[in-house]
PDB file of N, CA and C in Angstrom:
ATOM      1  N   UNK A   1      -7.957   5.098   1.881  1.00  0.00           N
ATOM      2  CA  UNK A   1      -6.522   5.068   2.057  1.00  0.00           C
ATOM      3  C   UNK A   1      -5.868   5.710   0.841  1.00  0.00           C
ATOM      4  N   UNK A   2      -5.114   6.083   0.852  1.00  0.00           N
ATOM      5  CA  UNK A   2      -4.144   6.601   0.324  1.00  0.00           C
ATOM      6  C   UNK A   2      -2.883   7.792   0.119  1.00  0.00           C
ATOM      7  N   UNK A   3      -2.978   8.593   1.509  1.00  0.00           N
ATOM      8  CA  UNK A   3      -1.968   9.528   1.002  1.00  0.00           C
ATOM      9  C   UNK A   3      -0.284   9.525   1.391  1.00  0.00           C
ATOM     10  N   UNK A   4      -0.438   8.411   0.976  1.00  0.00           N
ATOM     11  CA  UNK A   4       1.128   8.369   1.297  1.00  0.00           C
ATOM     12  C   UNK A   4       1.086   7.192   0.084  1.00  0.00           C
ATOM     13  N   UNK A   5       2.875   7.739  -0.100  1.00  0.00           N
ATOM     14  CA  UNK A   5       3.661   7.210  -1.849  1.00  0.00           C
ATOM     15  C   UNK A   5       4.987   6.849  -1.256  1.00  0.00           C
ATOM     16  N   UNK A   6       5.525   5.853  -2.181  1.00  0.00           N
ATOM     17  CA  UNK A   6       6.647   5.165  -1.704  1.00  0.00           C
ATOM     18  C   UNK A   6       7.781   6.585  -1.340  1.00  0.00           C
ATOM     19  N   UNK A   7       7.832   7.677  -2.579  1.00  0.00           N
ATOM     20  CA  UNK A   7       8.651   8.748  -2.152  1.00  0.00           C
ATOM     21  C   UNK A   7       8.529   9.391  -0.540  1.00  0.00           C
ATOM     22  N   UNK A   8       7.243   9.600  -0.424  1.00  0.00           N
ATOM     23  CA  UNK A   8       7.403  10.732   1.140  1.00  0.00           C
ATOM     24  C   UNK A   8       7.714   9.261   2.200  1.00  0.00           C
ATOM     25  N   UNK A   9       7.923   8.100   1.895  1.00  0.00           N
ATOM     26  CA  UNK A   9       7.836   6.744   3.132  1.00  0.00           C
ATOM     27  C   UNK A   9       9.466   7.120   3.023  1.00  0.00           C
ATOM     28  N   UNK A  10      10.201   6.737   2.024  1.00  0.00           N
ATOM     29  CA  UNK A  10      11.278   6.738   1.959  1.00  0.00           C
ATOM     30  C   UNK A  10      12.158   7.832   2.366  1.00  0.00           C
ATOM     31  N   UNK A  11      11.783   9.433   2.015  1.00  0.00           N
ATOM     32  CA  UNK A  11      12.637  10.538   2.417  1.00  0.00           C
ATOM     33  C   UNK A  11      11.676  11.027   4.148  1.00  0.00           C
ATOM     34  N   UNK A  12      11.310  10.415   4.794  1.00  0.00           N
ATOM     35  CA  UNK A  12      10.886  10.334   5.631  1.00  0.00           C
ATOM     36  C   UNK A  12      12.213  10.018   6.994  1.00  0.00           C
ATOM     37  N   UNK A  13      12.755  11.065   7.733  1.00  0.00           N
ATOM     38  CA  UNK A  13      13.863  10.659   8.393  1.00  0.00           C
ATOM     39  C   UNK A  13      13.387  10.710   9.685  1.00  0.00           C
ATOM     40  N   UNK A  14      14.003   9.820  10.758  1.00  0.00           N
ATOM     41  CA  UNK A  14      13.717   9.708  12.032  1.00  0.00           C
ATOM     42  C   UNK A  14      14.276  11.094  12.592  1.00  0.00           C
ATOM     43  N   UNK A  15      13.574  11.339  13.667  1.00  0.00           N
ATOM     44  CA  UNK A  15      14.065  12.383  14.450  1.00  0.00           C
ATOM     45  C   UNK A  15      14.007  11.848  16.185  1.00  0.00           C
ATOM     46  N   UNK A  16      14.013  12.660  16.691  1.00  0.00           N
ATOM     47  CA  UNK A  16      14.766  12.226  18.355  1.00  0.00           C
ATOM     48  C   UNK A  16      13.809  11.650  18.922  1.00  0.00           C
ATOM     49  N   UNK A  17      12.213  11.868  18.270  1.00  0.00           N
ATOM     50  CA  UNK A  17      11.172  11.064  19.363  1.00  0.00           C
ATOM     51  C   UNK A  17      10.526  10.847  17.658  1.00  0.00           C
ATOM     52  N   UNK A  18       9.907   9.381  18.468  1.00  0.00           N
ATOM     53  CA  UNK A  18       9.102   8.761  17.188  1.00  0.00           C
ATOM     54  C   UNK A  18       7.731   9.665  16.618  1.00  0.00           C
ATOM     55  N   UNK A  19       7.085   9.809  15.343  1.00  0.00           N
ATOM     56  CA  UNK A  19       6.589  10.124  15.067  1.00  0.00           C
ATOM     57  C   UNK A  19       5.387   9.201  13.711  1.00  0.00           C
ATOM     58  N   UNK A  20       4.163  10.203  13.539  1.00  0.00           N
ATOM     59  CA  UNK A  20       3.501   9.200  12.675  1.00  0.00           C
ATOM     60  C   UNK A  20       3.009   9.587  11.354  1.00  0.00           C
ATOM     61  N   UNK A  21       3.063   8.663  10.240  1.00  0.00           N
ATOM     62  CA  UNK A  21       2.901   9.582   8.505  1.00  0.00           C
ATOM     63  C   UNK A  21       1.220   8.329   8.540  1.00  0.00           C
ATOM     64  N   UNK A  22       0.169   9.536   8.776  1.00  0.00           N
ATOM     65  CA  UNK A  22      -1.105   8.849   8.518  1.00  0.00           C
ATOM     66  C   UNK A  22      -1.525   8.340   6.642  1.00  0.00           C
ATOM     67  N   UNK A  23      -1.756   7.905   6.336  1.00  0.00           N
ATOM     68  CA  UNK A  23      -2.472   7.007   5.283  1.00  0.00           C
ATOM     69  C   UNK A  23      -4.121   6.971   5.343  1.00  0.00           C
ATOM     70  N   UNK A  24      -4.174   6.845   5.785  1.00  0.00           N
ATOM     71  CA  UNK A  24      -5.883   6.842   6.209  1.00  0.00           C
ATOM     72  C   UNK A  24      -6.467   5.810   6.702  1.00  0.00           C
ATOM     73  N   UNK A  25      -7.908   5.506   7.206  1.00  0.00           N
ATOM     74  CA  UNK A  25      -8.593   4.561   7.543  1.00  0.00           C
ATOM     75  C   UNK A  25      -7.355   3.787   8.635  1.00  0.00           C
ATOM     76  N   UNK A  26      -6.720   4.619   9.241  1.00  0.00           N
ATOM     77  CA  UNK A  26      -6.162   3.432  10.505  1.00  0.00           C
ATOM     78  C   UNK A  26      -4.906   2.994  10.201  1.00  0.00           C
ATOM     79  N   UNK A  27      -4.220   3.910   9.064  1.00  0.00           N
ATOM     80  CA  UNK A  27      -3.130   3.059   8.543  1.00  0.00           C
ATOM     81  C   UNK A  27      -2.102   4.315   8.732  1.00  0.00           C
ATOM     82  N   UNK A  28      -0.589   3.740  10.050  1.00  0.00           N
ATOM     83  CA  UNK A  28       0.312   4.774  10.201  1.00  0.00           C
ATOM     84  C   UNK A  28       1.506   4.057   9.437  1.00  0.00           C
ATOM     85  N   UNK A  29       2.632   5.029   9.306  1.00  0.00           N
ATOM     86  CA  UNK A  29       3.949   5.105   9.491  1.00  0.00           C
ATOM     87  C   UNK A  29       4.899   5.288  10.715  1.00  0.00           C
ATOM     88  N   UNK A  30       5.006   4.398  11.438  1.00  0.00           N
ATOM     89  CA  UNK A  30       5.708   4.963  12.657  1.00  0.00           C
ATOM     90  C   UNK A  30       7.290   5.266  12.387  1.00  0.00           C
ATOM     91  N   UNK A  31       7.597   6.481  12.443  1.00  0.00           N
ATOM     92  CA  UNK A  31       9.065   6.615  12.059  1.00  0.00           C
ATOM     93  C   UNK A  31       9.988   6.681  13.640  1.00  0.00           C
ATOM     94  N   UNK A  32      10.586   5.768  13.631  1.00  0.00           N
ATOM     95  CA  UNK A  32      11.261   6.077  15.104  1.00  0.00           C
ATOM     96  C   UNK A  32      12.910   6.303  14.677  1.00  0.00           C
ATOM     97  N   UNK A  33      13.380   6.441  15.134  1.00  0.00           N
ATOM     98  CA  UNK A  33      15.411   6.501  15.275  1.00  0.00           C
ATOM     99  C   UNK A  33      15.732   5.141  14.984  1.00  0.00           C
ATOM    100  N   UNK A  34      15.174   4.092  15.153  1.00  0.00           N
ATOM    101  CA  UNK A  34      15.917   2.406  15.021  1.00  0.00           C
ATOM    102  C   UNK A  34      14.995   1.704  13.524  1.00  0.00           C
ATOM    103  N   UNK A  35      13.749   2.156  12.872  1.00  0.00           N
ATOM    104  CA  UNK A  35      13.218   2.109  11.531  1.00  0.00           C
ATOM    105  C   UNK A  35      11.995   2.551  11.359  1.00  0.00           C
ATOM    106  N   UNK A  36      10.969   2.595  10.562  1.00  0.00           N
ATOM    107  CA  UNK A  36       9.645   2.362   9.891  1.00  0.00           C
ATOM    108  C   UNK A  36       9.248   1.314  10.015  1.00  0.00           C
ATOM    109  N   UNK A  37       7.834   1.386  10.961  1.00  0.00           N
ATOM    110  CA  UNK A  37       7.142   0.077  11.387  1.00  0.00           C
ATOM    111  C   UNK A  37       5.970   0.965  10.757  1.00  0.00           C
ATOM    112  N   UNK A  38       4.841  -0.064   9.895  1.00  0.00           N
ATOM    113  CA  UNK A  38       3.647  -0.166   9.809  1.00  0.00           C
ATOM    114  C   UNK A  38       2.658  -0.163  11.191  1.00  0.00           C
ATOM    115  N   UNK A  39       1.241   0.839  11.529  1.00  0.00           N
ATOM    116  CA  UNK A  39       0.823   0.668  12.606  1.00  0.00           C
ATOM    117  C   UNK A  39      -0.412   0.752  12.430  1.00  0.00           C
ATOM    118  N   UNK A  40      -1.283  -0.113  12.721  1.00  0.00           N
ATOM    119  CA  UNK A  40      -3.075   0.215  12.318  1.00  0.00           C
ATOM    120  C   UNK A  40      -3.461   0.399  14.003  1.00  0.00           C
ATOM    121  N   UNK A  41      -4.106   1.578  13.673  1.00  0.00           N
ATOM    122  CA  UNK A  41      -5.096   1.949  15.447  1.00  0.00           C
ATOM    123  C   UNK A  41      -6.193   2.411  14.963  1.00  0.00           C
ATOM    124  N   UNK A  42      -7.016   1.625  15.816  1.00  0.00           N
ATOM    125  CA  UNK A  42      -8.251   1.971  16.303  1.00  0.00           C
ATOM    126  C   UNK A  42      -8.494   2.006  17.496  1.00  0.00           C
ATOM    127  N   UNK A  43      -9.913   2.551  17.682  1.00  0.00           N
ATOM    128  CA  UNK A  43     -10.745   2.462  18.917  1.00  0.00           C
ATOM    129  C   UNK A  43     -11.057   1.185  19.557  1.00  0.00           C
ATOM    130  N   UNK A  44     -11.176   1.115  20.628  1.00  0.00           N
ATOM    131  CA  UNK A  44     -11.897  -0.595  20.985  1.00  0.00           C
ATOM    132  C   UNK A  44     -12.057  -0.526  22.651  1.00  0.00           C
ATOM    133  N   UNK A  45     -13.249  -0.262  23.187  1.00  0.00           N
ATOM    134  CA  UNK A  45     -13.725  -0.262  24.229  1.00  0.00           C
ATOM    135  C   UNK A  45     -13.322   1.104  24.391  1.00  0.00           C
ATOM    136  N   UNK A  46     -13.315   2.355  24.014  1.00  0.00           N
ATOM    137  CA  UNK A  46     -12.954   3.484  24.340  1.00  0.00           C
ATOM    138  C   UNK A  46     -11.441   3.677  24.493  1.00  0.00           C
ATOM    139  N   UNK A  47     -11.094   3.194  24.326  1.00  0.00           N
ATOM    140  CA  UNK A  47      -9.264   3.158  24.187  1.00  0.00           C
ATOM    141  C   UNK A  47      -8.656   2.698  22.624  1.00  0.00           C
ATOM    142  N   UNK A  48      -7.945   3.735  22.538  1.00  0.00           N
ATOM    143  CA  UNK A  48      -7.207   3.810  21.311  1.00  0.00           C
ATOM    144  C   UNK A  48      -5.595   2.469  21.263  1.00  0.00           C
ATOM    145  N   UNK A  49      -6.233   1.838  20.597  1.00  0.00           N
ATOM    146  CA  UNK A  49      -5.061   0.294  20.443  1.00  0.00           C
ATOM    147  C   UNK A  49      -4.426   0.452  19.141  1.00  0.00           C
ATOM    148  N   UNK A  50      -2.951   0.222  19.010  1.00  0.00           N
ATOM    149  CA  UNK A  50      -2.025   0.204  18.328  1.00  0.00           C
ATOM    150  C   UNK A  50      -1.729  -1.513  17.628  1.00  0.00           C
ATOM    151  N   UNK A  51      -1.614  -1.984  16.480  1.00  0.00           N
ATOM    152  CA  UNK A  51      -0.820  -3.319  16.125  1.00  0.00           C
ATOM    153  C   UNK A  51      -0.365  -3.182  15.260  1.00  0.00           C
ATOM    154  N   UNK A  52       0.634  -3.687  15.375  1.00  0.00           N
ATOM    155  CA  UNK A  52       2.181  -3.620  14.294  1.00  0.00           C
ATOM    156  C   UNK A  52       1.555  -4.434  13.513  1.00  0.00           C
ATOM    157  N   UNK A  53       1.816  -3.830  11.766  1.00  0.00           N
ATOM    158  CA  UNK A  53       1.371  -4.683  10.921  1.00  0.00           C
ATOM    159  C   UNK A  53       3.268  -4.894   9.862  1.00  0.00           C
ATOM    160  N   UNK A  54       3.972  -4.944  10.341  1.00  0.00           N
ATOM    161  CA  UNK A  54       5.732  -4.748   9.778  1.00  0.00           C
ATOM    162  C   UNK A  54       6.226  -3.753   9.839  1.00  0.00           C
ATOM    163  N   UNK A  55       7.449  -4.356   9.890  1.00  0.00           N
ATOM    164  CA  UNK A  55       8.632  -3.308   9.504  1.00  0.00           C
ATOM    165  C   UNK A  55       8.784  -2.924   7.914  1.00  0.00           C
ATOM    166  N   UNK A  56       8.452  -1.382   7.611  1.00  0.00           N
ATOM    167  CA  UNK A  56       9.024  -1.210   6.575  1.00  0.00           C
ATOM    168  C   UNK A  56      10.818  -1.128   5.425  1.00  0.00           C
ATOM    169  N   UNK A  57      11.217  -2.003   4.948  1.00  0.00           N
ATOM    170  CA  UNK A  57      10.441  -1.938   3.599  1.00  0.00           C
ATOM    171  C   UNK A  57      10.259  -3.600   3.550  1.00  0.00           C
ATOM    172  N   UNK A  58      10.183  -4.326   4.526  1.00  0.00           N
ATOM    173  CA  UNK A  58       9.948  -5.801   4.414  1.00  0.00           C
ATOM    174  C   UNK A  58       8.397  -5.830   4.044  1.00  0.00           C
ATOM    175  N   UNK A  59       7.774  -4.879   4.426  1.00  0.00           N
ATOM    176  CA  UNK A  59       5.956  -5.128   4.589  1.00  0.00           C
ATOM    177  C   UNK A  59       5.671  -3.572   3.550  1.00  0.00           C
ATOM    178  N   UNK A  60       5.516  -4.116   2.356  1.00  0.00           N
ATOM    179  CA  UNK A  60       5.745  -2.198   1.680  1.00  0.00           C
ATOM    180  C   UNK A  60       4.269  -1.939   1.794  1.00  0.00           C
ATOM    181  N   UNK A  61       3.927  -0.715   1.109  1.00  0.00           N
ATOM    182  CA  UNK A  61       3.031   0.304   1.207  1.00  0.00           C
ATOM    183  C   UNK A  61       1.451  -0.452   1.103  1.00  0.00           C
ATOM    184  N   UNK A  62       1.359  -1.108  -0.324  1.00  0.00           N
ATOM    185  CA  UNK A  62       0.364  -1.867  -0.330  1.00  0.00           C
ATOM    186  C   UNK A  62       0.520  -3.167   0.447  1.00  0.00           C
ATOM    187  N   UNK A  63       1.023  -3.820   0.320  1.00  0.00           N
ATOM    188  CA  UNK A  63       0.702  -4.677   1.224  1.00  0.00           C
ATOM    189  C   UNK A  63       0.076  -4.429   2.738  1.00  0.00           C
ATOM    190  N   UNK A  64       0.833  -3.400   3.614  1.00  0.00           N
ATOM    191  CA  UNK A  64       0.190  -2.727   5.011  1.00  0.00           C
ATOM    192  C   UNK A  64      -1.190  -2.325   4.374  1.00  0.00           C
ATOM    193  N   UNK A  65      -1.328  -1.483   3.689  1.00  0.00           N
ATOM    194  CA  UNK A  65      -2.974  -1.395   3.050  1.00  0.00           C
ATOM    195  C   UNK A  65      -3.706  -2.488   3.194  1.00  0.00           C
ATOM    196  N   UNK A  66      -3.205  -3.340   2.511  1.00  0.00           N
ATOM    197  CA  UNK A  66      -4.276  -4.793   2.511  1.00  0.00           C
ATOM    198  C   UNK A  66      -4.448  -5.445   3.915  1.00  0.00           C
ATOM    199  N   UNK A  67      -3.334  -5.463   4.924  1.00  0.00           N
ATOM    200  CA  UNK A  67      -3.200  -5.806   6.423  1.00  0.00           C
ATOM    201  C   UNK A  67      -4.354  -5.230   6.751  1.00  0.00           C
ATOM    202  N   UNK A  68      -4.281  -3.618   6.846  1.00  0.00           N
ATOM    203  CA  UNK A  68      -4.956  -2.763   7.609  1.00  0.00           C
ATOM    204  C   UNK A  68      -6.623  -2.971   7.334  1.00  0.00           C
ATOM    205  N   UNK A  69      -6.869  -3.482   5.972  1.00  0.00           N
ATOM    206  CA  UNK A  69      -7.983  -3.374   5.320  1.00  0.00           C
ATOM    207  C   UNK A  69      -8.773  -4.517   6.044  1.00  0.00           C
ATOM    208  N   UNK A  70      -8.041  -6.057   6.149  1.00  0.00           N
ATOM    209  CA  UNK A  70      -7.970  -7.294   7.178  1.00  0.00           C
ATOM    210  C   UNK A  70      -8.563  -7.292   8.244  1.00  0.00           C
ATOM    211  N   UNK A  71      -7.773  -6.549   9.039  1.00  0.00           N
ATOM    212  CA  UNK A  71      -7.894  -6.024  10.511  1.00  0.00           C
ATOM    213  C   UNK A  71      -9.267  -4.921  10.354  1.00  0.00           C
ATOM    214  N   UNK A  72      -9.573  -4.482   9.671  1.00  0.00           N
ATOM    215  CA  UNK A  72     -10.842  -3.390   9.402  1.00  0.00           C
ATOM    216  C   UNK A  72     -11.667  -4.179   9.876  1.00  0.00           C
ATOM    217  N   UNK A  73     -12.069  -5.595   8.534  1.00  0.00           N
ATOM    218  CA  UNK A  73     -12.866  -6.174   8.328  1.00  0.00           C
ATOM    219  C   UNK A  73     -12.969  -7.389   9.800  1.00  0.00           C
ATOM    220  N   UNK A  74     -12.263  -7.032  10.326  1.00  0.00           N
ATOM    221  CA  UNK A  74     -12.572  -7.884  11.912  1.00  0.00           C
ATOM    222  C   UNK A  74     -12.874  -7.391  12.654  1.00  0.00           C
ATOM    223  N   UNK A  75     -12.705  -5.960  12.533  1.00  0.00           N
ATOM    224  CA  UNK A  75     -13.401  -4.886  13.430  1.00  0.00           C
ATOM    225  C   UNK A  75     -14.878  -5.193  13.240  1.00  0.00           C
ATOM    226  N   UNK A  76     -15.181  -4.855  11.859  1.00  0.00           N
ATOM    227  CA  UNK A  76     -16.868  -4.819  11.679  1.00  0.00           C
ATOM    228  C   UNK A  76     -17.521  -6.008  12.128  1.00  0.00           C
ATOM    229  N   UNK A  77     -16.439  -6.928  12.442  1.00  0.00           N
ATOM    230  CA  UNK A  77     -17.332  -8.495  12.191  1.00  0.00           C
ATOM    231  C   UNK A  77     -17.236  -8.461  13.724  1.00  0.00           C
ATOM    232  N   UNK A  78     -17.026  -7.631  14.733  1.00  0.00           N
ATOM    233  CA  UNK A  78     -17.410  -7.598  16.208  1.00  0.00           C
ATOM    234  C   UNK A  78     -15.805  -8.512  16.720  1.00  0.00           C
ATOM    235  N   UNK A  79     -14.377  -8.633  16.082  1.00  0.00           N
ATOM    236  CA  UNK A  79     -13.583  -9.479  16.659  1.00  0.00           C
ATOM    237  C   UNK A  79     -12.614  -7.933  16.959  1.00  0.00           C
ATOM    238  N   UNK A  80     -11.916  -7.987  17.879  1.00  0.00           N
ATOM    239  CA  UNK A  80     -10.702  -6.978  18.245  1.00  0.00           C
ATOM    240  C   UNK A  80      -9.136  -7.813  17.724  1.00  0.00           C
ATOM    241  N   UNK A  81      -9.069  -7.509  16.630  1.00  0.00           N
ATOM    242  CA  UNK A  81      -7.687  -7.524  15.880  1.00  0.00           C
ATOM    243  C   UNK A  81      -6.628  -8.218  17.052  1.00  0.00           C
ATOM    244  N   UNK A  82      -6.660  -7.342  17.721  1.00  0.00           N
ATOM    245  CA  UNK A  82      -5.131  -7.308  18.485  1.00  0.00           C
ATOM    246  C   UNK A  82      -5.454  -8.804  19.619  1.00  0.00           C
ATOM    247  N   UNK A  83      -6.602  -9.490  20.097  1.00  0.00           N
ATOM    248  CA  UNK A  83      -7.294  -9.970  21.025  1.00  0.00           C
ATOM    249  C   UNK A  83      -7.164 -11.549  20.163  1.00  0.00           C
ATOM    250  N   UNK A  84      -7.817 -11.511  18.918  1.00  0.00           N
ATOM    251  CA  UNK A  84      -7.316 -12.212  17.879  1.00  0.00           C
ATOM    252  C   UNK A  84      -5.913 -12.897  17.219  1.00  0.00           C
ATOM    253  N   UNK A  85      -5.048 -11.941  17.245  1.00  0.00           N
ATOM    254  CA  UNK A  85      -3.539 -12.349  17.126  1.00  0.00           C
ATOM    255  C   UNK A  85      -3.017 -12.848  18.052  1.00  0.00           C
ATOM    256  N   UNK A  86      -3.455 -12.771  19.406  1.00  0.00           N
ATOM    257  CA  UNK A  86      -2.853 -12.812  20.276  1.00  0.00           C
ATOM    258  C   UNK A  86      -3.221 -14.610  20.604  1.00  0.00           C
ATOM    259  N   UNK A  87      -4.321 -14.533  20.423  1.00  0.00           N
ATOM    260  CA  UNK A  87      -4.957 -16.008  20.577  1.00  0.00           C
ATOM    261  C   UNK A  87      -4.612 -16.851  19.665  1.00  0.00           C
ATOM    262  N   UNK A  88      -4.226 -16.807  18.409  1.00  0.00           N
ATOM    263  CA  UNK A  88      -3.351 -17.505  17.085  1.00  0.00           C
ATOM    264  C   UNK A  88      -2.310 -17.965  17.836  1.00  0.00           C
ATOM    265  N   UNK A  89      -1.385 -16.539  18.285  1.00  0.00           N
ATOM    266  CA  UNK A  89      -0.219 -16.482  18.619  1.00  0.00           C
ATOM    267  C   UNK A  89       0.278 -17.717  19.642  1.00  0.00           C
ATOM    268  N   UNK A  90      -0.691 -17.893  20.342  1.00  0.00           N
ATOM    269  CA  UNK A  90      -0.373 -18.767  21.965  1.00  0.00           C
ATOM    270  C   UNK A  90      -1.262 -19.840  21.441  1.00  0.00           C
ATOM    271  N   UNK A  91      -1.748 -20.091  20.204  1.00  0.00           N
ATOM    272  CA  UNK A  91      -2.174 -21.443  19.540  1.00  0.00           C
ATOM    273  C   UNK A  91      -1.542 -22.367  19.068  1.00  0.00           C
ATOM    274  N   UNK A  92      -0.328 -21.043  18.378  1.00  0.00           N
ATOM    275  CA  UNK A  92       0.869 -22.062  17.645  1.00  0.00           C
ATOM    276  C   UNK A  92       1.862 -22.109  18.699  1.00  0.00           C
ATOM    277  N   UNK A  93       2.059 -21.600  19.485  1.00  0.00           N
ATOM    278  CA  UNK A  93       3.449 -21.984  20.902  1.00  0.00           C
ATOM    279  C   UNK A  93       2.772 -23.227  21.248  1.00  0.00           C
ATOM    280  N   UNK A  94       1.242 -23.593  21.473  1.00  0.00           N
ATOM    281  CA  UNK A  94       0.870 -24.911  22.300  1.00  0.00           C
ATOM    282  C   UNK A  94       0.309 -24.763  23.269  1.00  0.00           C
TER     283      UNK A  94
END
């Protein structure tokens, strides 16, 4: 990871359709017209899956690094990130 710096996140302007500032190892910038959301994708069963890891600048640069790095390390360990949150998620509703 690393090629992106707080400067190119920040002068980074939305345009009419969303677009993405890669980082590496799985780690986007989604720039849309309404803000900067953090986005880690990978592969998983042959389909390319998207999960919001924040809105930037609430979730800054390193921190999404360390998310993305998280979510890596659940990849390797055979769990699907997104399959995972989801099951937390509807743990704490009840």
């Amino acid at each position: 990871m690393g090629q992106l710096n707080d400067l190119l996140i920040k002068v980074a302007q939305p345009r009419e359709s969303e677009y993405f500032l890669a980082d590496g190892e799985g780690l986007y910038l989604r720039v849309r017209p309404a803000g900067k959301v953090w986005i880690y994708r990978y592969k998983y069963m042959g389909r390319t899956t998207k999960l919001s890891l924040g809105a930037y600048p609430t979730v800054s640069l390193s921190a999404a690094r360390k998310k993305a790095r998280e979510e890596a390390g659940r990849r390797q360990e055979g769990v699907d990130p997104r399959d995972a949150r989801r099951k937390s998620v509807s743990a704490l509703r009840g």
